[in-house]
N, C-alpha and C. Protein backbone atom coordinates (compact mmCIF):
# COMPACT_ATOMS: atom_id res chain seq x y z
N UNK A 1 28.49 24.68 26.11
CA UNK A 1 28.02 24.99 24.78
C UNK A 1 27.46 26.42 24.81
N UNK A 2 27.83 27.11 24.03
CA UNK A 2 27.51 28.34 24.09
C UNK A 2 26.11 28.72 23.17
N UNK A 3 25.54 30.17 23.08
CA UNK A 3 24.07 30.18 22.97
C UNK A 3 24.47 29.61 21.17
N UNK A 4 25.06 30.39 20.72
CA UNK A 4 25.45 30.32 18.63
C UNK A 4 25.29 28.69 18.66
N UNK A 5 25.89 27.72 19.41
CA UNK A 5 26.02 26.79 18.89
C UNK A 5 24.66 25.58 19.02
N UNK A 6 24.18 26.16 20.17
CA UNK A 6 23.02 25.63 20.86
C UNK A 6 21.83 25.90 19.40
N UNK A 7 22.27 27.23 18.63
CA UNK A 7 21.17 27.44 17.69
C UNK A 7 21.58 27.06 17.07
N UNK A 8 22.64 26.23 16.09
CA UNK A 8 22.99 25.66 15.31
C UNK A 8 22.33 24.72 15.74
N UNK A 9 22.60 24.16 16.53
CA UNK A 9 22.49 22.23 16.81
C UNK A 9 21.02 22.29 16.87
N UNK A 10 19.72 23.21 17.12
CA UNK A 10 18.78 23.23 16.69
C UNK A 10 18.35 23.36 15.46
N UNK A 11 18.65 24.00 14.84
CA UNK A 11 18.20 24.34 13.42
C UNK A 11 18.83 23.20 12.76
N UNK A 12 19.78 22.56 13.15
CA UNK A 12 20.45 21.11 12.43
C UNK A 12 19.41 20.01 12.69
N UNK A 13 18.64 20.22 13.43
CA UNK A 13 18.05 19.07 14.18
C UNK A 13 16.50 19.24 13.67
N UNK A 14 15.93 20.94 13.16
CA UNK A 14 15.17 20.55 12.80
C UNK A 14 15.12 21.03 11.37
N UNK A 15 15.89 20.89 10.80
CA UNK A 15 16.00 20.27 9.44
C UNK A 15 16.17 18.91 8.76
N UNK A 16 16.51 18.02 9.54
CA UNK A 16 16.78 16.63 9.58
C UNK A 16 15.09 16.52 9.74
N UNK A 17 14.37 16.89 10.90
CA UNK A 17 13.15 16.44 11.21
C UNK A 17 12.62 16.79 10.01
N UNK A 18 12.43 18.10 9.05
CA UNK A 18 11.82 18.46 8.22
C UNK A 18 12.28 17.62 6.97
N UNK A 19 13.41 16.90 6.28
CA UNK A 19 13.49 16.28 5.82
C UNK A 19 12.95 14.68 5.92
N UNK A 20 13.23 14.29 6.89
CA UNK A 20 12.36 13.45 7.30
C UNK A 20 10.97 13.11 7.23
N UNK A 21 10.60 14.11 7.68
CA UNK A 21 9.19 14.48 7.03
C UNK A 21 8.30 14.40 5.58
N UNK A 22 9.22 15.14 4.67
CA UNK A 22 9.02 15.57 3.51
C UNK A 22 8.95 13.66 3.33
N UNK A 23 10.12 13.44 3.33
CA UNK A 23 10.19 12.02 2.93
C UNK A 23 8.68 10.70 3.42
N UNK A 24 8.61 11.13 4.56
CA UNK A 24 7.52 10.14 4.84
C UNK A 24 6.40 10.89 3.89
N UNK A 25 6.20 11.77 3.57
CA UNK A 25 4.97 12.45 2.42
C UNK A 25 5.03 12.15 1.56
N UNK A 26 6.36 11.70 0.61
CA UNK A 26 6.44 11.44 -0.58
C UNK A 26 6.48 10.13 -0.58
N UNK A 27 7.05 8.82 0.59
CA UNK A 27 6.64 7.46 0.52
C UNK A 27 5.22 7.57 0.81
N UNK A 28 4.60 7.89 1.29
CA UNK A 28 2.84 7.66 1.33
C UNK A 28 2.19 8.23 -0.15
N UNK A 29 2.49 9.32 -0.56
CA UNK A 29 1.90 9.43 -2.07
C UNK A 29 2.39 8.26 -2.85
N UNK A 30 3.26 7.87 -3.09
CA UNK A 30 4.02 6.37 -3.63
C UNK A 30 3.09 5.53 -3.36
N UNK A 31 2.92 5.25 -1.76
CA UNK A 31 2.13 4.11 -1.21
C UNK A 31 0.80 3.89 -2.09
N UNK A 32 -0.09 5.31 -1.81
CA UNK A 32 -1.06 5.49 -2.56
C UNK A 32 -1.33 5.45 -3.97
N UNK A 33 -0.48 5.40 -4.71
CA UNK A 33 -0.77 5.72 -6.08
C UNK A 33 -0.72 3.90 -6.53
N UNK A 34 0.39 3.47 -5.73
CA UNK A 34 0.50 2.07 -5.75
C UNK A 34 -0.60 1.20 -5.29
N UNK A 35 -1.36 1.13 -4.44
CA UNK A 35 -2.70 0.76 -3.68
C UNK A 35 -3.59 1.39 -5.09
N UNK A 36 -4.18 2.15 -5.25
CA UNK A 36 -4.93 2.51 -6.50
C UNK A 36 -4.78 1.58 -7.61
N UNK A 37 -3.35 1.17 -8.07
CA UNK A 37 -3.15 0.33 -9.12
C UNK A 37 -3.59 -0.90 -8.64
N UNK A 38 -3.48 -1.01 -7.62
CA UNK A 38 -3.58 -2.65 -7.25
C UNK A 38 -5.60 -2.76 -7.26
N UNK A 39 -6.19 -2.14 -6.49
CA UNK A 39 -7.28 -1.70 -6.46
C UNK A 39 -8.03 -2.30 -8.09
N UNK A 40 -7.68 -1.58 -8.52
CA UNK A 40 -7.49 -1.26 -10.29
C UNK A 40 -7.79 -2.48 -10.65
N UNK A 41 -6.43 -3.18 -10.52
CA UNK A 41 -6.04 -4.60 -10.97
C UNK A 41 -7.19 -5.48 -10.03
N UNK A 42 -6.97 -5.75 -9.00
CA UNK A 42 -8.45 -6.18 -8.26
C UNK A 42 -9.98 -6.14 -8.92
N UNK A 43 -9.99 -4.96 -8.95
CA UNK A 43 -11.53 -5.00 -9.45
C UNK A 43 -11.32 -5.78 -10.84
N UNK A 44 -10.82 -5.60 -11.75
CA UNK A 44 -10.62 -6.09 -13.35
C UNK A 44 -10.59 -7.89 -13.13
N UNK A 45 -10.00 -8.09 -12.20
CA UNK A 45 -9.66 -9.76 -11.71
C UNK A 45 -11.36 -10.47 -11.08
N UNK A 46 -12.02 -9.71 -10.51
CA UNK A 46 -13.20 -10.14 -10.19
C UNK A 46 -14.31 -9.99 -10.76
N UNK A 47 -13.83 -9.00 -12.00
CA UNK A 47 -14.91 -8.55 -12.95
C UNK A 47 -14.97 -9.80 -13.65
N UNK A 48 -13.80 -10.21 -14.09
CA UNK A 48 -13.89 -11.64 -15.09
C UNK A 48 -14.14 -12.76 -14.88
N UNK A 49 -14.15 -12.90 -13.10
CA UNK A 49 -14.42 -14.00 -12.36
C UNK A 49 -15.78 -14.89 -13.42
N UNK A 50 -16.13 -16.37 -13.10
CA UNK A 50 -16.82 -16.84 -13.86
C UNK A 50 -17.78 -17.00 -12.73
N UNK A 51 -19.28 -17.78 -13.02
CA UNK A 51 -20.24 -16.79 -11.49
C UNK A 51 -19.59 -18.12 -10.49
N UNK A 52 -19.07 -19.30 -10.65
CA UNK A 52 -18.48 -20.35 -10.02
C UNK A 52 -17.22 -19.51 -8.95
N UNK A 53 -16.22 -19.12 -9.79
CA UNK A 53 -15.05 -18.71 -9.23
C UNK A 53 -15.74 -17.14 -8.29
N UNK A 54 -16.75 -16.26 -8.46
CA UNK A 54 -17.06 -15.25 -7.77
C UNK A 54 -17.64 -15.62 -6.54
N UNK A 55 -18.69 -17.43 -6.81
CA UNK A 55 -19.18 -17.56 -5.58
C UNK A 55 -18.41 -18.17 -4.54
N UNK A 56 -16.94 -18.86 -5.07
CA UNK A 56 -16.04 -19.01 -3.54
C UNK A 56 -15.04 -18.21 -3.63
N UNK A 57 -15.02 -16.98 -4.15
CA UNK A 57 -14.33 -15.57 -3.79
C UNK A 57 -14.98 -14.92 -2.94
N UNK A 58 -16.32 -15.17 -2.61
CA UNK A 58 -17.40 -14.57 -1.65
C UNK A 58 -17.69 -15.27 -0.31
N UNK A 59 -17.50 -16.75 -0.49
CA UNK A 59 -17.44 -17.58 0.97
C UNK A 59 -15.76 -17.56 1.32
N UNK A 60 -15.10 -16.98 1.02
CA UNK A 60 -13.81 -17.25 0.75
C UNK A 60 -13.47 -15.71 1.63
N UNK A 61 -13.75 -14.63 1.37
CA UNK A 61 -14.16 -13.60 1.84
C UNK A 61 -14.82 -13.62 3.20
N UNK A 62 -16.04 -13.80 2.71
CA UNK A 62 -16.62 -14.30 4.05
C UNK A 62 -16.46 -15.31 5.46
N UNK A 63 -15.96 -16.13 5.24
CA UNK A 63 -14.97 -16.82 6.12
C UNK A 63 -14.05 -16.54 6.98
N UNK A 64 -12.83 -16.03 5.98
CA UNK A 64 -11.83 -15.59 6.18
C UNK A 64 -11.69 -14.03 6.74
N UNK A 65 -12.64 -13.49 6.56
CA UNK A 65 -13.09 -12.04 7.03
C UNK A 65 -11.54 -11.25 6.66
N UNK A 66 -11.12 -10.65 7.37
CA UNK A 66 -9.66 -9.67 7.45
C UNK A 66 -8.84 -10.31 6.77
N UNK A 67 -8.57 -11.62 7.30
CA UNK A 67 -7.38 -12.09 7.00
C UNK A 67 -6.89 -12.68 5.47
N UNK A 68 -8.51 -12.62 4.77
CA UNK A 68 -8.65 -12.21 3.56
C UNK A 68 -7.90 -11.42 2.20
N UNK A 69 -6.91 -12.23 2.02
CA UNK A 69 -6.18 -10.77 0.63
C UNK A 69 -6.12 -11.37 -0.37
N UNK A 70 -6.95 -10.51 -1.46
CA UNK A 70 -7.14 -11.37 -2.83
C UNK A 70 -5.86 -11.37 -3.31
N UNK A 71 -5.07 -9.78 -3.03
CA UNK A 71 -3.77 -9.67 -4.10
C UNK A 71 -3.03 -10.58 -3.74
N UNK A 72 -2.97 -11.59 -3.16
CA UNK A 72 -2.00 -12.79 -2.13
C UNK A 72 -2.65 -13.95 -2.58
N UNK A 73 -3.80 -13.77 -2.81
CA UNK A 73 -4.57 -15.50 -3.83
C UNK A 73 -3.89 -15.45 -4.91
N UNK A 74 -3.92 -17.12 -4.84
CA UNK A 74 -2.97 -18.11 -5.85
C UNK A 74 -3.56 -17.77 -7.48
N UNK A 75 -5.01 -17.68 -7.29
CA UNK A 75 -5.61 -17.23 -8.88
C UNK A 75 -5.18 -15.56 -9.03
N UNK A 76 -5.11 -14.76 -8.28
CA UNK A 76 -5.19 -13.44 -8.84
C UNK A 76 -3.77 -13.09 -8.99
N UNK A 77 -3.01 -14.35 -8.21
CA UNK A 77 -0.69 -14.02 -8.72
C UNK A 77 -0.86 -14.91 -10.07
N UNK A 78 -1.64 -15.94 -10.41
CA UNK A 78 -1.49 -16.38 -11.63
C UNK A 78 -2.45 -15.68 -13.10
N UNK A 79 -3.40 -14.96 -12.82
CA UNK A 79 -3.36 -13.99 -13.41
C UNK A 79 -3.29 -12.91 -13.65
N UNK A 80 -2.31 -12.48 -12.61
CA UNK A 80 -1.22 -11.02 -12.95
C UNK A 80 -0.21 -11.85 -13.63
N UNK A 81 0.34 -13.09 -13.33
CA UNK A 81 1.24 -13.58 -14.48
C UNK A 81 1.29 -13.42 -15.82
N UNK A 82 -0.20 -14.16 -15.95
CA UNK A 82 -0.44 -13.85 -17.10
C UNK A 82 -0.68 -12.79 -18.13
N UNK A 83 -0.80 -11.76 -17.73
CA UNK A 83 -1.12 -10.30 -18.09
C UNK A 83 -0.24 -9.94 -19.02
């Protein structure tokens, strides 16, 4: 392989990387803007909670620690249904 082509096959290689790139920047702004909405929607879902339904959203929480995801509870997919 001679030197011309050796600089091609680099500059090919890091343009792919730089595209690549760009792309993982623009799925994470996506990611983020999406997480914000959900956020959003979260808080609005616990705001309305009744003080019954907030106090085993809180042992429920507490319990469950991490493994914990409201957007995955059965009340907060049935009222995004409803929305």
């Amino acid at each position: 392989m001679n030197v011309e082509s050796k600089r091609i096959k680099h500059s090919f290689i890091v343009g792919i990387k730089l595209l690549n790139y760009m792309d993982q920047g623009q799925i994470q702004q996506v990611q983020k803007k999406e997480e914000a909405g959900t956020h959003a929607l979260a808080d609005a879902y616990i705001s309305q909670m009744s003080p019954f339904e907030l106090s085993a959203y809180r042992i429920a929480k507490g319990h469950l620690g991490t493994s914990f995801n409201l957007k995955k509870s059965n009340g907060f997919l049935k009222w995004i249904s409803k929305k």
